[in-house]
Structures are given as C-alpha cells and as structure tokens.
PDB file of N, CA and C in Angstrom:
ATOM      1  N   UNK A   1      14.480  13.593  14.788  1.00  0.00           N
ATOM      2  CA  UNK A   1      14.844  12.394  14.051  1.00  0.00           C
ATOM      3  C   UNK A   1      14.261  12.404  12.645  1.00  0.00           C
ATOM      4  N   UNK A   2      13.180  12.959  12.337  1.00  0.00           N
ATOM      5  CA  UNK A   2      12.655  13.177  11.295  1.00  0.00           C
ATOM      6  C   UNK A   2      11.662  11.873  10.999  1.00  0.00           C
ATOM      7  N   UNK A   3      11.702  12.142   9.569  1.00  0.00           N
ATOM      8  CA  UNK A   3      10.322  10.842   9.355  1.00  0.00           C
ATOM      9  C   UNK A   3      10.921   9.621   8.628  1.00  0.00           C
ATOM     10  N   UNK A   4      10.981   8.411   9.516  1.00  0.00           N
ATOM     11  CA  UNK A   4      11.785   7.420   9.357  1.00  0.00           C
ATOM     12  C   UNK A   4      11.206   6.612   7.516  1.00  0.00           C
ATOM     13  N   UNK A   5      10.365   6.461   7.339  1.00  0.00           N
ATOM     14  CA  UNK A   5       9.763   6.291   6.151  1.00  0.00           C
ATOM     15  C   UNK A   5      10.423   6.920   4.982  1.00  0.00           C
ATOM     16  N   UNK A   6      10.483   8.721   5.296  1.00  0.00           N
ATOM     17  CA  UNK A   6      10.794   9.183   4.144  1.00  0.00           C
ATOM     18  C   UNK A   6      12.464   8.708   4.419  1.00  0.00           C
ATOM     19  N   UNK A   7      12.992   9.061   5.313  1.00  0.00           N
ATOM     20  CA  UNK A   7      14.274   8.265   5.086  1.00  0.00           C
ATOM     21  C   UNK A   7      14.789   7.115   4.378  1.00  0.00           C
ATOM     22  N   UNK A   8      14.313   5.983   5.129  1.00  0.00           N
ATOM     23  CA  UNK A   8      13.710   4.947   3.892  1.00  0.00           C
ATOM     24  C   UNK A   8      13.821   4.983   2.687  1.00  0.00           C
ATOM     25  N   UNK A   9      12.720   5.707   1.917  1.00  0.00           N
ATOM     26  CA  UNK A   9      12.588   5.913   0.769  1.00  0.00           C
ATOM     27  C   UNK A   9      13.868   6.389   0.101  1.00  0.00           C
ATOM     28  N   UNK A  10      14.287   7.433   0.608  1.00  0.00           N
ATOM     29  CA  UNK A  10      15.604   8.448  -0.069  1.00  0.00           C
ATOM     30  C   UNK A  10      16.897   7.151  -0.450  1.00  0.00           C
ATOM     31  N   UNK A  11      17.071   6.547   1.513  1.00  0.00           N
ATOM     32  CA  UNK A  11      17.935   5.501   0.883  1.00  0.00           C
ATOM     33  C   UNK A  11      17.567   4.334   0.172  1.00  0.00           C
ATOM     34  N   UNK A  12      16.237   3.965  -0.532  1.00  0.00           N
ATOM     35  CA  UNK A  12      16.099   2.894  -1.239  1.00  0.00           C
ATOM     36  C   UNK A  12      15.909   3.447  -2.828  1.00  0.00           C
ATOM     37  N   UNK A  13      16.178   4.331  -2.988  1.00  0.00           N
ATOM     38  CA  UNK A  13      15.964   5.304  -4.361  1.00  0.00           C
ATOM     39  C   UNK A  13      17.908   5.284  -4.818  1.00  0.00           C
ATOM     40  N   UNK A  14      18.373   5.839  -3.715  1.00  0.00           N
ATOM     41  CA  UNK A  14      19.981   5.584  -3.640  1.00  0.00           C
ATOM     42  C   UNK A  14      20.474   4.567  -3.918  1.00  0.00           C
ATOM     43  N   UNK A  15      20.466   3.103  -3.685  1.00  0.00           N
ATOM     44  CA  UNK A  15      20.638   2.173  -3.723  1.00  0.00           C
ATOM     45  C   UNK A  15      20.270   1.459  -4.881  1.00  0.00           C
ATOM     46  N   UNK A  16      19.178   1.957  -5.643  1.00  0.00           N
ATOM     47  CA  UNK A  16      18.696   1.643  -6.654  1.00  0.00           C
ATOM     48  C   UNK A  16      19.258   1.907  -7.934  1.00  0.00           C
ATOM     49  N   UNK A  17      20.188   3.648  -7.580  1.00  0.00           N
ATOM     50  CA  UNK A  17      20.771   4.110  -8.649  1.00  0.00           C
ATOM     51  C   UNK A  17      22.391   3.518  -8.326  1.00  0.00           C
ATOM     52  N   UNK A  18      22.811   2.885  -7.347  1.00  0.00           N
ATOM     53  CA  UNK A  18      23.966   2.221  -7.413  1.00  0.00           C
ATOM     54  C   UNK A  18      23.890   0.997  -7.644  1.00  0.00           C
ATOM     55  N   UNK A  19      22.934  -0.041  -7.770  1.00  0.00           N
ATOM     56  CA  UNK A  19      23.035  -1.232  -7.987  1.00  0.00           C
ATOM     57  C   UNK A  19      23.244  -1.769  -9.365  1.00  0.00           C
ATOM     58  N   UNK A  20      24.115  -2.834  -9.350  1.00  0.00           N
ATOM     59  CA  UNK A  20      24.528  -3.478 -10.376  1.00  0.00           C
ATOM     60  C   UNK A  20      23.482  -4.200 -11.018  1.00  0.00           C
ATOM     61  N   UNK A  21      23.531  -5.512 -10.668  1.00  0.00           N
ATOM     62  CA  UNK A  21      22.763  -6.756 -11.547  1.00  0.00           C
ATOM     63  C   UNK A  21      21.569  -6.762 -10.410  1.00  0.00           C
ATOM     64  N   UNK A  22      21.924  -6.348  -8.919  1.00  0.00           N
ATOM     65  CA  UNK A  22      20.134  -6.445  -8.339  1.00  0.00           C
ATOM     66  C   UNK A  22      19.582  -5.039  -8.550  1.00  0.00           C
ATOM     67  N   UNK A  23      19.439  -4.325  -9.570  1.00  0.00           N
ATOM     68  CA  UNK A  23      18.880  -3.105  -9.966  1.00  0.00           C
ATOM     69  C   UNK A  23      17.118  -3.507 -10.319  1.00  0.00           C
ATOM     70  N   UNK A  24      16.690  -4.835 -10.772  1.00  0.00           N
ATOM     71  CA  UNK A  24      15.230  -5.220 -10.744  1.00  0.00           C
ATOM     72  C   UNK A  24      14.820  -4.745  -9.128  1.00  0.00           C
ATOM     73  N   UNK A  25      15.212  -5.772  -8.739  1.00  0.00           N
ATOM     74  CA  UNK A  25      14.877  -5.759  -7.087  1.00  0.00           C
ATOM     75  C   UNK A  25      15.693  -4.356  -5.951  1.00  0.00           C
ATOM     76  N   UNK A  26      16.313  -3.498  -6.347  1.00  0.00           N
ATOM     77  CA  UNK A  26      16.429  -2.429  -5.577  1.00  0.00           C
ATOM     78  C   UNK A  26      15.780  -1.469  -6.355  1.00  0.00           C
ATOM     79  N   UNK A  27      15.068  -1.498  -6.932  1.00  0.00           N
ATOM     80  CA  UNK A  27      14.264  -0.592  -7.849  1.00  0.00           C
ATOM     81  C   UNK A  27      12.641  -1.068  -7.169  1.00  0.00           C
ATOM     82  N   UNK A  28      12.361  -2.327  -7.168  1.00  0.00           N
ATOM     83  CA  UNK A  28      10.829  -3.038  -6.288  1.00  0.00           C
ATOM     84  C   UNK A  28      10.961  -2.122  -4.715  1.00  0.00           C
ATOM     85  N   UNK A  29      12.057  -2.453  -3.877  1.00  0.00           N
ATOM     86  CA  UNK A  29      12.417  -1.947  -2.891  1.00  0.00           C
ATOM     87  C   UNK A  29      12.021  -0.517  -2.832  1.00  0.00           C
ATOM     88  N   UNK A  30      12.874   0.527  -3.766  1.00  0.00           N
ATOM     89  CA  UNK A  30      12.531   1.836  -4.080  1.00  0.00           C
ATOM     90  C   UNK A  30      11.443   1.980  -4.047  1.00  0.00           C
ATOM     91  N   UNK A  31      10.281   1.637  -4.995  1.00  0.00           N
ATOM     92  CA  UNK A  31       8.763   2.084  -5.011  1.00  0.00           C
ATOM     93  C   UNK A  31       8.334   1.591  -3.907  1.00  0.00           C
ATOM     94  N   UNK A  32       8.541   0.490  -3.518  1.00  0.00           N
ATOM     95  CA  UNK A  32       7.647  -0.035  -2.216  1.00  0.00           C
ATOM     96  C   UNK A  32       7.943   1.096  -1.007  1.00  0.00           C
ATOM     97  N   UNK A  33       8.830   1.993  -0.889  1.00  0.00           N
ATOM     98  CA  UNK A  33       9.454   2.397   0.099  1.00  0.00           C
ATOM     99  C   UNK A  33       8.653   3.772  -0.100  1.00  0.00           C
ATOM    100  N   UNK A  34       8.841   4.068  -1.485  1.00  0.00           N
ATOM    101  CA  UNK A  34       8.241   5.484  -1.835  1.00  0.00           C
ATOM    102  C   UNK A  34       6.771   5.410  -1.313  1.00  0.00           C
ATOM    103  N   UNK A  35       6.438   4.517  -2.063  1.00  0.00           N
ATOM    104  CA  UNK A  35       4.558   4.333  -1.433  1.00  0.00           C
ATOM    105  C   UNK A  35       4.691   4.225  -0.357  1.00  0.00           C
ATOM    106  N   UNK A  36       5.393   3.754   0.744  1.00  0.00           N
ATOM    107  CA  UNK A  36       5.398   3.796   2.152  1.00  0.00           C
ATOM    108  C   UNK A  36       5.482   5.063   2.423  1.00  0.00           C
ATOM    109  N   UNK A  37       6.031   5.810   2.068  1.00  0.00           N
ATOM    110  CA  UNK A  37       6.673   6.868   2.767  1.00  0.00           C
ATOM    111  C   UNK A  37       5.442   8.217   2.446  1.00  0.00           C
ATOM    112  N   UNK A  38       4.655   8.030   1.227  1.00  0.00           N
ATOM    113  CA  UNK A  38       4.050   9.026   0.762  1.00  0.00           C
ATOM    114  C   UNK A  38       2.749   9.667   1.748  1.00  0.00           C
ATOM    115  N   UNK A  39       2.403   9.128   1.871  1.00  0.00           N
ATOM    116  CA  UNK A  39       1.135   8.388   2.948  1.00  0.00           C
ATOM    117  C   UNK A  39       1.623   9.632   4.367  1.00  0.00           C
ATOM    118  N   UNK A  40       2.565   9.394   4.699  1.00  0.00           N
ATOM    119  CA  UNK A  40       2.855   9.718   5.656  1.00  0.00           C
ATOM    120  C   UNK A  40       4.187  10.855   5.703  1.00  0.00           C
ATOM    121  N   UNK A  41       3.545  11.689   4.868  1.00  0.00           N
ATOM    122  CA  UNK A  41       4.549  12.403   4.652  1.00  0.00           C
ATOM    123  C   UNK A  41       4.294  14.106   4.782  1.00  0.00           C
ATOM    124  N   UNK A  42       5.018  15.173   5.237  1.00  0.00           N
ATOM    125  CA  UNK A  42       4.587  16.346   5.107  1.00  0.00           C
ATOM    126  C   UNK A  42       4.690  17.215   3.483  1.00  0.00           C
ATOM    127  N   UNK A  43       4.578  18.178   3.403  1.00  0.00           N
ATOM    128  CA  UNK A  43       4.037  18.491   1.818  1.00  0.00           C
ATOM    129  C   UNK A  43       5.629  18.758   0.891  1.00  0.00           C
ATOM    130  N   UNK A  44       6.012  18.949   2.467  1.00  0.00           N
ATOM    131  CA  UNK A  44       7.552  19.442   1.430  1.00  0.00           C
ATOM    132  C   UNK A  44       8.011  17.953   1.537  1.00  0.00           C
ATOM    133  N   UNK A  45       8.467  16.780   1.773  1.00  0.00           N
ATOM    134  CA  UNK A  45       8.648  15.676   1.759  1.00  0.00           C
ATOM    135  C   UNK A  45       8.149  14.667   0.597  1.00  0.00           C
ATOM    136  N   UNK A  46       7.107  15.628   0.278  1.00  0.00           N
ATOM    137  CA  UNK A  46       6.007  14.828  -1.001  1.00  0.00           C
ATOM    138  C   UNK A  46       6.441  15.325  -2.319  1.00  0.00           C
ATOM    139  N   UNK A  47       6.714  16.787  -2.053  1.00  0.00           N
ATOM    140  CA  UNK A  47       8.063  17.217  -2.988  1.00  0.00           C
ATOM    141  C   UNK A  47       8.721  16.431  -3.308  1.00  0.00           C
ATOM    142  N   UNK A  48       9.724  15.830  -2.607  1.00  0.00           N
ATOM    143  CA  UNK A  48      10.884  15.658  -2.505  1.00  0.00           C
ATOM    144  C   UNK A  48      10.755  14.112  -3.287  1.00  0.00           C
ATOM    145  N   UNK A  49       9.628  13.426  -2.343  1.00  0.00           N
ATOM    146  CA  UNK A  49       9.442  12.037  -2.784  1.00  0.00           C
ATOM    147  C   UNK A  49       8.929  11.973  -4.676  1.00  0.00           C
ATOM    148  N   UNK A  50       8.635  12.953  -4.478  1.00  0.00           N
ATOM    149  CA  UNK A  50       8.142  13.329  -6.080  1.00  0.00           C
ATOM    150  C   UNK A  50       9.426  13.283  -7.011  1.00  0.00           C
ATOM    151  N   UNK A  51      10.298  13.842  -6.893  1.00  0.00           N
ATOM    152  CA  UNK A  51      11.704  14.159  -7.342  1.00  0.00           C
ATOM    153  C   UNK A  51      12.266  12.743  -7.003  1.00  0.00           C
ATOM    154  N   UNK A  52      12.600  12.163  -6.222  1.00  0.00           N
ATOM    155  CA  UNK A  52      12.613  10.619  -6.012  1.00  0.00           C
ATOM    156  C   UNK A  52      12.079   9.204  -6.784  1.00  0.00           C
ATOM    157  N   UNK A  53      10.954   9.713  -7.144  1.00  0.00           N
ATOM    158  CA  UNK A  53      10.493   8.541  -8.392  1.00  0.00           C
ATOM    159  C   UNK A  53      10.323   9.222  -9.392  1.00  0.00           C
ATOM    160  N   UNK A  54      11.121  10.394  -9.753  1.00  0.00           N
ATOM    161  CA  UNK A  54      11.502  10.714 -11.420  1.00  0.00           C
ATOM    162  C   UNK A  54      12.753  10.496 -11.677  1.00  0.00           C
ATOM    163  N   UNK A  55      13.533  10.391 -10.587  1.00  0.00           N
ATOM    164  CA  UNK A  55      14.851   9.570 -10.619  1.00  0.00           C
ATOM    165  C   UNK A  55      15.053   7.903 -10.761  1.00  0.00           C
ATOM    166  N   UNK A  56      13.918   7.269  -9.982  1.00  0.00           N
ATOM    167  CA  UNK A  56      13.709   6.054 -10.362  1.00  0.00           C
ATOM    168  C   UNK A  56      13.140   5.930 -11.169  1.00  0.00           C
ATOM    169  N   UNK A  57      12.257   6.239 -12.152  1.00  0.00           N
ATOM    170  CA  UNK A  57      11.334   6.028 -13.537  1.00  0.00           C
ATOM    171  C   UNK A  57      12.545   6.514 -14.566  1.00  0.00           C
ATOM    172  N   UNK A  58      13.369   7.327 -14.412  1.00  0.00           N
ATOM    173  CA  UNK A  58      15.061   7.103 -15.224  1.00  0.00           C
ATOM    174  C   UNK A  58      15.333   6.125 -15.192  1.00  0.00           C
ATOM    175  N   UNK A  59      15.632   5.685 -14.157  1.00  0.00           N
ATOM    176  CA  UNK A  59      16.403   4.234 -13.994  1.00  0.00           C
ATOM    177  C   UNK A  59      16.027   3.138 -14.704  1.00  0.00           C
ATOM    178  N   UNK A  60      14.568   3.280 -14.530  1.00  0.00           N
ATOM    179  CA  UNK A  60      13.898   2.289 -15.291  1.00  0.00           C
ATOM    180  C   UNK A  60      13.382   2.204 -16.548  1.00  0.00           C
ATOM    181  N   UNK A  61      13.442   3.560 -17.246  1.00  0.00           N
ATOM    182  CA  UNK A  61      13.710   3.703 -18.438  1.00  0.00           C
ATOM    183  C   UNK A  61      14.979   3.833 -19.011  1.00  0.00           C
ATOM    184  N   UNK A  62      16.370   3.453 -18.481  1.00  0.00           N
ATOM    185  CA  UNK A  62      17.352   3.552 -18.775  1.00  0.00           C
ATOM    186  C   UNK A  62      18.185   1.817 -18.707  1.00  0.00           C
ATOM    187  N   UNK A  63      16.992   0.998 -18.364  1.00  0.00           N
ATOM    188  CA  UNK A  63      17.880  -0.350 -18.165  1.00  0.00           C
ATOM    189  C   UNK A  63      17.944  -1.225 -19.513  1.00  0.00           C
TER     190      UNK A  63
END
C-alpha cells in the first residue's frame, strides 16, 4: 500500500497546482501534508518530497 502520508502529500501538492481561487488554502494543505509526510518517510520519498515543495514554492512565487 505504501506510505499513506507520502501519498497525501503528492496529492495535496497536485491539487495545489490545479486550484483556482482556493490556491491560498490548497497550498496551506500542501505544506501541512508535506511536513506530515517528511517525518515519516524513507530516503527516497524525502527525495521526492523534496521535489514536491520546489514545485509548491513555484506556485507560490508565481501567484
């Protein structure tokens, strides 16, 4: 099943880069999810989550 957290995270990073006018708040969602997920994560996952909030720190330098 894998690690439900980092899942999480991936789809709240996703959601963040599709949202319209709730892009504040699916972007809060995103980090909250990322920090959830980091914690508990294996090394290649931390990768990944890494690559995940340089996609959201775009976002958020792009609004």
């Amino acid at each position: 099943m894998g690690n439900r957290l980092f899942q999480e995270a991936r789809e709240a990073v996703k959601i963040a880069q599709e949202a319209g006018t709730g892009q504040q708040a699916a972007i809060s969602r995103a980090e909250n999810a990322l920090s959830s997920a980091f914690a508990n994560s294996s090394l290649a996952e931390k990768q990944q989550l890494h690559q995940y909030q340089d996609e959201l720190d775009s976002i958020k330098n792009h609004q």
